[in-house]
Structures are given as C-alpha cells and as structure tokens.
C-alpha atoms as a PDB file:
ATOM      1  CA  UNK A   1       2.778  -3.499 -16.095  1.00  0.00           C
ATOM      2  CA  UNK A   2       2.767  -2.320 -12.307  1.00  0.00           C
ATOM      3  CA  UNK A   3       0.731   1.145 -13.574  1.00  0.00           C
ATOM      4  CA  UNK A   4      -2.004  -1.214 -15.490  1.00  0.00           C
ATOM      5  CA  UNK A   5      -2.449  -3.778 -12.220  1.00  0.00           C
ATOM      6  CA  UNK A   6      -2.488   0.112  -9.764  1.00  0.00           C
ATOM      7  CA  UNK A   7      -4.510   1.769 -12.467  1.00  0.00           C
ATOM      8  CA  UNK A   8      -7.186  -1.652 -12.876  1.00  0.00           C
ATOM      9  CA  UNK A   9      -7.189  -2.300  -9.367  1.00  0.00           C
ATOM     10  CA  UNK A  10      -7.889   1.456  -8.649  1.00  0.00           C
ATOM     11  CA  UNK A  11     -10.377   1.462 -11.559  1.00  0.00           C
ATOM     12  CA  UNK A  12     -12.342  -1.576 -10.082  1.00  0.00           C
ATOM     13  CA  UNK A  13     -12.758  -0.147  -6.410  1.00  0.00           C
ATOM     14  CA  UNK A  14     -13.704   3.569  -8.080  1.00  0.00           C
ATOM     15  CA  UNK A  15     -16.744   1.695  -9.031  1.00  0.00           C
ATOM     16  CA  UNK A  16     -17.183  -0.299  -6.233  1.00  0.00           C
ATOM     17  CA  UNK A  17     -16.384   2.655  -3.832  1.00  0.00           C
ATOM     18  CA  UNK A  18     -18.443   2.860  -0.505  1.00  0.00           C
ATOM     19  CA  UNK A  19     -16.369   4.307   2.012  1.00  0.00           C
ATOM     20  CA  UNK A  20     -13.716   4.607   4.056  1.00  0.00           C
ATOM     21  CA  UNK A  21     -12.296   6.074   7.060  1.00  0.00           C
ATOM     22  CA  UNK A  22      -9.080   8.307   7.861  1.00  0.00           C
ATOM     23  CA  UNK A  23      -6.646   9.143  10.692  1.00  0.00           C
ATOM     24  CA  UNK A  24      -7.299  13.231  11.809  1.00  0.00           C
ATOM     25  CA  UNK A  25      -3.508  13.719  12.626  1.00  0.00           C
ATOM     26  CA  UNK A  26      -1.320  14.427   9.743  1.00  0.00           C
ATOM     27  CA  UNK A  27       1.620  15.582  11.370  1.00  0.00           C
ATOM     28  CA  UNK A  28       5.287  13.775  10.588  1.00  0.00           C
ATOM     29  CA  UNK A  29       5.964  12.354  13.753  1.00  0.00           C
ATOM     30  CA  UNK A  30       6.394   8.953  14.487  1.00  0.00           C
ATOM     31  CA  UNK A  31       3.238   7.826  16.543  1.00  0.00           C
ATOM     32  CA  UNK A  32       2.241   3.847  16.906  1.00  0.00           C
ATOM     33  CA  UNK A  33      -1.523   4.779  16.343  1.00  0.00           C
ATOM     34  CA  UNK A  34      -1.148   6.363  13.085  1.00  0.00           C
ATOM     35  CA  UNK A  35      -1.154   4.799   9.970  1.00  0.00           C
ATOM     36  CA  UNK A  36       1.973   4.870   7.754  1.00  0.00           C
ATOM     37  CA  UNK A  37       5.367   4.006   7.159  1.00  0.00           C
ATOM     38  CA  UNK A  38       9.110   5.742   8.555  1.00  0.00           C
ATOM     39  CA  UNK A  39      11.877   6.125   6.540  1.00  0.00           C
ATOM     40  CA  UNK A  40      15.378   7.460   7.283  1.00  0.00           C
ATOM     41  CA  UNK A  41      13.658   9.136  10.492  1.00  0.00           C
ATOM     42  CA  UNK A  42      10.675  10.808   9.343  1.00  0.00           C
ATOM     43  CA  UNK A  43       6.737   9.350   9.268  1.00  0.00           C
ATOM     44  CA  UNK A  44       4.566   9.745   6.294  1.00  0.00           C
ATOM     45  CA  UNK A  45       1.005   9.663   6.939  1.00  0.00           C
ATOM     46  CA  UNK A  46      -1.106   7.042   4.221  1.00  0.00           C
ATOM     47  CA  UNK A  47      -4.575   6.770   5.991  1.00  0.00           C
ATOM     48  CA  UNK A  48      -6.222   5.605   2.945  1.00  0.00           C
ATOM     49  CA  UNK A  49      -5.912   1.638   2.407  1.00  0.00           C
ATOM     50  CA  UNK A  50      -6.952  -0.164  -0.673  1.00  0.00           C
ATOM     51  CA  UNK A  51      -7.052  -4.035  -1.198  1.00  0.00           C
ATOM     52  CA  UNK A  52      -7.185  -6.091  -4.562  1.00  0.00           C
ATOM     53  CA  UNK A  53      -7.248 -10.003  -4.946  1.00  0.00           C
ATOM     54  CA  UNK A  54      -6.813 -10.700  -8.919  1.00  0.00           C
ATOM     55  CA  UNK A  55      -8.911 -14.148  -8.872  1.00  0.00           C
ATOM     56  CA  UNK A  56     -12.129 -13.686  -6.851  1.00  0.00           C
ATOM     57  CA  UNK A  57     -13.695 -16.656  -8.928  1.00  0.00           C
ATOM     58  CA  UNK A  58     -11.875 -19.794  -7.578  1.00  0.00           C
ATOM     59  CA  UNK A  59      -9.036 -21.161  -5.203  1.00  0.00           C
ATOM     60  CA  UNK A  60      -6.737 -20.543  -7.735  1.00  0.00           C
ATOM     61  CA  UNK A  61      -3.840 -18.447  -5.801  1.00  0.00           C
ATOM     62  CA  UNK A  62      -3.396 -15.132  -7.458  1.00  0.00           C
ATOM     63  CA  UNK A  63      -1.983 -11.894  -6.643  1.00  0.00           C
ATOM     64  CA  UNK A  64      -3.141  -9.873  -3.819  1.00  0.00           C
ATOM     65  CA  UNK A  65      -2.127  -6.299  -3.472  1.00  0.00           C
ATOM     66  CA  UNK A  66      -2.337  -3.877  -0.603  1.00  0.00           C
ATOM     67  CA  UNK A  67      -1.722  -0.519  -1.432  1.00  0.00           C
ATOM     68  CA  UNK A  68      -1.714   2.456   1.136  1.00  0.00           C
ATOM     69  CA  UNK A  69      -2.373   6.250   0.516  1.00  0.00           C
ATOM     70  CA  UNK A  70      -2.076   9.813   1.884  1.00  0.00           C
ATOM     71  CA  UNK A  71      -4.869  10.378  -0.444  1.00  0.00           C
ATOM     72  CA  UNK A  72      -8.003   9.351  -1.516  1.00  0.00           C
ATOM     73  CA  UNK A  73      -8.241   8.788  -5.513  1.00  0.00           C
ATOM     74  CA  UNK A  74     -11.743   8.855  -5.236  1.00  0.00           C
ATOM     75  CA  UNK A  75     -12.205  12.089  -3.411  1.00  0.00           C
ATOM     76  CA  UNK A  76      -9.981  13.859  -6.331  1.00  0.00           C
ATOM     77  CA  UNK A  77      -8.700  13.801  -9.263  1.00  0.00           C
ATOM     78  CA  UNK A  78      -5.209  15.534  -8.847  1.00  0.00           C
ATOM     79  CA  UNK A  79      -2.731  15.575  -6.025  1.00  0.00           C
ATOM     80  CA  UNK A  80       1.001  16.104  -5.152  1.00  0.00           C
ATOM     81  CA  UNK A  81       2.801  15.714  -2.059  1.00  0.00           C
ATOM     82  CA  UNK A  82       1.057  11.862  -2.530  1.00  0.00           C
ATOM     83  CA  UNK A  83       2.666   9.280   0.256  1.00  0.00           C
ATOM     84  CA  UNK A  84       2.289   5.760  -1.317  1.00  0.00           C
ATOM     85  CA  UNK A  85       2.887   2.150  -0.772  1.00  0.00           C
ATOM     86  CA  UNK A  86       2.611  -1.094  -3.096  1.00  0.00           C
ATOM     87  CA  UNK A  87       3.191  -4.481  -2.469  1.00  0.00           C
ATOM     88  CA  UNK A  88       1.352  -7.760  -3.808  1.00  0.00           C
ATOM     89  CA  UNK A  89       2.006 -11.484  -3.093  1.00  0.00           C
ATOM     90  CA  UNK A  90       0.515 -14.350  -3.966  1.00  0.00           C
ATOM     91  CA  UNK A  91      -2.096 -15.911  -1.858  1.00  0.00           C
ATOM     92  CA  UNK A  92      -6.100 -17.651  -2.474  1.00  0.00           C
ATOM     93  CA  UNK A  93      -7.128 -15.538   0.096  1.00  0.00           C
ATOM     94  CA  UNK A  94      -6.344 -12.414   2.346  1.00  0.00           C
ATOM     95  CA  UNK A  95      -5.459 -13.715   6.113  1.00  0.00           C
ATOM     96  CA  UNK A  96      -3.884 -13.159   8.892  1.00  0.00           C
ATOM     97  CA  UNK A  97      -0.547 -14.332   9.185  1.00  0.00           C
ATOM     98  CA  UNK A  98       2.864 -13.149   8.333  1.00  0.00           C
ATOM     99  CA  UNK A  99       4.159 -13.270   4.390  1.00  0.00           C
ATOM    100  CA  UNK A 100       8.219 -12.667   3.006  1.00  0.00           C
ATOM    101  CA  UNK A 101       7.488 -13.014  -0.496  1.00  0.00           C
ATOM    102  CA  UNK A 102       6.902  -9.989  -2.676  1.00  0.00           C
ATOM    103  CA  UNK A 103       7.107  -9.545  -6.702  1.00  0.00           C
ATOM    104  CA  UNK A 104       6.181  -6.283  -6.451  1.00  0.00           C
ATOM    105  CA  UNK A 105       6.647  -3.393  -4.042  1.00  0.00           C
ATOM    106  CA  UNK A 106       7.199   0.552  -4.054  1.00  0.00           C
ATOM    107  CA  UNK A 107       6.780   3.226  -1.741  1.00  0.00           C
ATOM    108  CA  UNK A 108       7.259   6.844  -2.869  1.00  0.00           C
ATOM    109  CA  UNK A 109       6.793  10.064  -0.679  1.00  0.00           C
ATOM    110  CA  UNK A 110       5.458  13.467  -2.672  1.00  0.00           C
ATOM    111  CA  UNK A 111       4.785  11.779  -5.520  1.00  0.00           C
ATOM    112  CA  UNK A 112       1.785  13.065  -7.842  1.00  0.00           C
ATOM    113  CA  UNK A 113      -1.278  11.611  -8.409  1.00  0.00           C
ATOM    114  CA  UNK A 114      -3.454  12.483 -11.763  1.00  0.00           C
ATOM    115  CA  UNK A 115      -6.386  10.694 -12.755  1.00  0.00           C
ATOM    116  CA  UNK A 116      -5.022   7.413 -11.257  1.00  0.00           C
ATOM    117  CA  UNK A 117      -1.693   7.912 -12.721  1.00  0.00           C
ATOM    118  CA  UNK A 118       0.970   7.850 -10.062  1.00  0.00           C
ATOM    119  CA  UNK A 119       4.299   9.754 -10.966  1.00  0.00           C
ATOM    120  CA  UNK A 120       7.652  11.437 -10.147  1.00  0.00           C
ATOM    121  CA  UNK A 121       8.286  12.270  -6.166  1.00  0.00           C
ATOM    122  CA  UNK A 122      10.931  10.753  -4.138  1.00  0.00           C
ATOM    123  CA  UNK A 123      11.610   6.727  -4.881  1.00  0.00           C
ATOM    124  CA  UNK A 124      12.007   4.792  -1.564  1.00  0.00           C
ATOM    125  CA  UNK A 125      11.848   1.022  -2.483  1.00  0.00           C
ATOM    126  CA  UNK A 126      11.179  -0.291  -6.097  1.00  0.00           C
ATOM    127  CA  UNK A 127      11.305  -3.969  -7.208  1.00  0.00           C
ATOM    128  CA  UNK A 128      12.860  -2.843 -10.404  1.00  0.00           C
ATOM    129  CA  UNK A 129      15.648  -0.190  -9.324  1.00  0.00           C
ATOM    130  CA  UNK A 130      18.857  -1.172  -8.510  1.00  0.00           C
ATOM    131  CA  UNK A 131      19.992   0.323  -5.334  1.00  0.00           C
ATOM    132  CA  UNK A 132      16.555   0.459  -3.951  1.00  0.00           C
ATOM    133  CA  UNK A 133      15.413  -3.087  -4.227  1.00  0.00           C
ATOM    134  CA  UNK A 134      14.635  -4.960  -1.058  1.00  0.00           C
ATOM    135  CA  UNK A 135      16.797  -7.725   0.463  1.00  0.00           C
ATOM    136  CA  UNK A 136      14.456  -8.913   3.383  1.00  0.00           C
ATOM    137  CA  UNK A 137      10.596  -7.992   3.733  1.00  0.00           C
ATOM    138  CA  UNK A 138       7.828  -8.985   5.637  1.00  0.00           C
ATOM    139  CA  UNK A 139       4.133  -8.188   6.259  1.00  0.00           C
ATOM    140  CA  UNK A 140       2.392  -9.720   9.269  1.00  0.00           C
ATOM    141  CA  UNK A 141      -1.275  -9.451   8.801  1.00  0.00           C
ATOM    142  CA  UNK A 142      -2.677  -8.976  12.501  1.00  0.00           C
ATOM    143  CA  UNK A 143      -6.444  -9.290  11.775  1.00  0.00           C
ATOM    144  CA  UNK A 144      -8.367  -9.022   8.496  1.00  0.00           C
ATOM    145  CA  UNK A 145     -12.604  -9.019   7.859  1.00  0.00           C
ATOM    146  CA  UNK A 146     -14.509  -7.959   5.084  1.00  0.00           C
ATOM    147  CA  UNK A 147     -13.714  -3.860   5.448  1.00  0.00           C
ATOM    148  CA  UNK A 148     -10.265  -3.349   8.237  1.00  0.00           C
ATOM    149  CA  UNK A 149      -7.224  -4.427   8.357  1.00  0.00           C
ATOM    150  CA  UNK A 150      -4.359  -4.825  10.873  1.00  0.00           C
ATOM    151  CA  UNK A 151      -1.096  -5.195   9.512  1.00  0.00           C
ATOM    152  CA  UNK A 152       3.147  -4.310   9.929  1.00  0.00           C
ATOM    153  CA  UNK A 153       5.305  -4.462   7.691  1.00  0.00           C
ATOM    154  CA  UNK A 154       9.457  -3.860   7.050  1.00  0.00           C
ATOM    155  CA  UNK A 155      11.341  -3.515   4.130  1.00  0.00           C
ATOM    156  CA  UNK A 156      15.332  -3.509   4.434  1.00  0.00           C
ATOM    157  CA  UNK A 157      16.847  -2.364   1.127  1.00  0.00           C
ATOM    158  CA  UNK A 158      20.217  -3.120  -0.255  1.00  0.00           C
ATOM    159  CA  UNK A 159      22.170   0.241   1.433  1.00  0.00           C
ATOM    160  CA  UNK A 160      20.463  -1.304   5.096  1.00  0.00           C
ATOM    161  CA  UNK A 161      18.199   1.161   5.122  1.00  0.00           C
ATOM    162  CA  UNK A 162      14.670   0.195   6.723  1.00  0.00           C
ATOM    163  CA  UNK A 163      11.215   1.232   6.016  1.00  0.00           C
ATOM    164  CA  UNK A 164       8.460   0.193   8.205  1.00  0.00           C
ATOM    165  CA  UNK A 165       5.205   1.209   9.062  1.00  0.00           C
ATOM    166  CA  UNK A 166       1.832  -0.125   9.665  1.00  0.00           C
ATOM    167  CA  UNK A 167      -1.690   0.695   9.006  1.00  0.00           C
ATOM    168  CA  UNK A 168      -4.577  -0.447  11.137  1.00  0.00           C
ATOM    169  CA  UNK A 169      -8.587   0.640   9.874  1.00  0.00           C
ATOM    170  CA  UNK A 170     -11.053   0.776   6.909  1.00  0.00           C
ATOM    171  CA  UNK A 171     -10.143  -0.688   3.532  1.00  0.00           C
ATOM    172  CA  UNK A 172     -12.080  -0.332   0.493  1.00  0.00           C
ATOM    173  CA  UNK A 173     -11.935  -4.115  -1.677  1.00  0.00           C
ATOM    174  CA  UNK A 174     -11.040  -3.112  -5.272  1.00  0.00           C
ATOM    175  CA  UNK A 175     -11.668  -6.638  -6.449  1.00  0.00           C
ATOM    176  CA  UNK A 176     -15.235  -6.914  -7.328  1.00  0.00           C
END
C-alpha cells in the first residue's frame, strides 16, 4: 500500500513537475545548512523535497506526505545509492506547527530507485518492521508557502537510536 500512495503521489507531481532547486554540497558531513537527515553519526544528503495532500477538494483531513530525496525521479529514470525519507500524517492542510503522529514513515540510505519503484538499500526506520519502528517522532514545520518548506524532524526507534535531520528549500506539490 505504501509503494501505490509513493508511486501515485510521485506519478501526480511527474505531471505536474515545474521545478525545483538543490543543495551544491554533497559531502557526508553533518552541516546545519544542508538538507538531510543523520543517523548513527553520518549525514545523508536528500536535497530533493516532494509534498502530497490526498484530499485537495474539501476540509476533509486526509493524509499529507512529505517525502525527501537524494535524487530527483524526474531527472532519471534509474538510480542507486538513493537517500530517502517518508512520513505522512493527517492534517486539512500543510502548516506550520509541530506534529507527533505518524502512520507511516521510512527512511532508507543506498536504496535503488527504478521507474518510481523504490527498493533494497539499508532500512533505517519502517512503520512495519519490528526493531526499527519508532517510539517517539516529531516534525516541526518552521514555515510553509506554496513552493518551500522549513521543517525538523526526529525519529527515536525502539534500540534508542535517533535519526534527525531537516530540510529547508523548494518543494514540488504532487497533489494536483
């Protein structure tokens, strides 16, 4: 279910795609400006952002997933060494603010991407896997307008282990 919601939302903003922008340093250090998330010591780099609300329509709260990329889907077609995070919550709209709530999350570092299908690499957080599920989260949106975001985040899995980055720039809105 989590590949159809990455695969539809991806799918929507394909179409929709305009453009976006992308941090110039790549390296793996830690660095406050740069967008991405540190885990067990090391930075990974995911300058692409990407934002989907399910329910555009009404006031009707629906999902609303974030996800963040070292890659840009719509630039090409394969990848690996792919740095990638998920989350979603439920919410009418996207605003600033700070949310704890999250169905669904994963972050994976040199994963593979193919034709918007996201596989194997290194699992750090998954709703769904034992071991790796998170026990606290939070996001705290910092600002939010039509095309950039400011956000933080944390993730504290079950071993204690923390994951938290933050990405501040140009989204592209998969939702229309």
């Amino acid at each position: 279910m989590k590949k159809m919601k990455l695969c539809y939302g991806i799918l929507i903003g394909l179409m929709m795609f305009s453009s976006c922008s992308s941090d110039d340093d790549n390296g793996n250090s830690p660095n406050e400006n740069q967008n991405g998330f540190e885990y067990n010591g090391t930075f990974y780099a995911t300058q692409f952002a990407f934002v989907s609300d399910e329910n555009i329509v009404d006031d009707t709260p629906s999902d609303i997933s974030i996800i963040l990329s070292s890659v840009n889907p719509f630039e090409t077609d394969q990848s690996s060494g792919l740095n990638y995070v998920f989350f979603d919550f439920e919410a009418v709209n996207l605003d600033a603010g700070t949310i704890t709530s999250f169905p669904d999350y994963r972050i994976l570092e040199n994963a593979e991407l193919n034709f918007l299908d996201i596989s194997g690499g290194n699992t750090i957080l998954d709703d769904t896997e034992n071991g790796l599920m998170a026990t606290s989260s939070s996001v705290t949106i910092n600002a939010v307008s039509n095309t950039n975001i400011d956000f933080n985040f944390s993730f504290t899995r079950e071993d204690g282990e923390i994951i938290h980055g933050s990405y501040s720039g140009t989204y592209i809105d998969t939702s229309n």
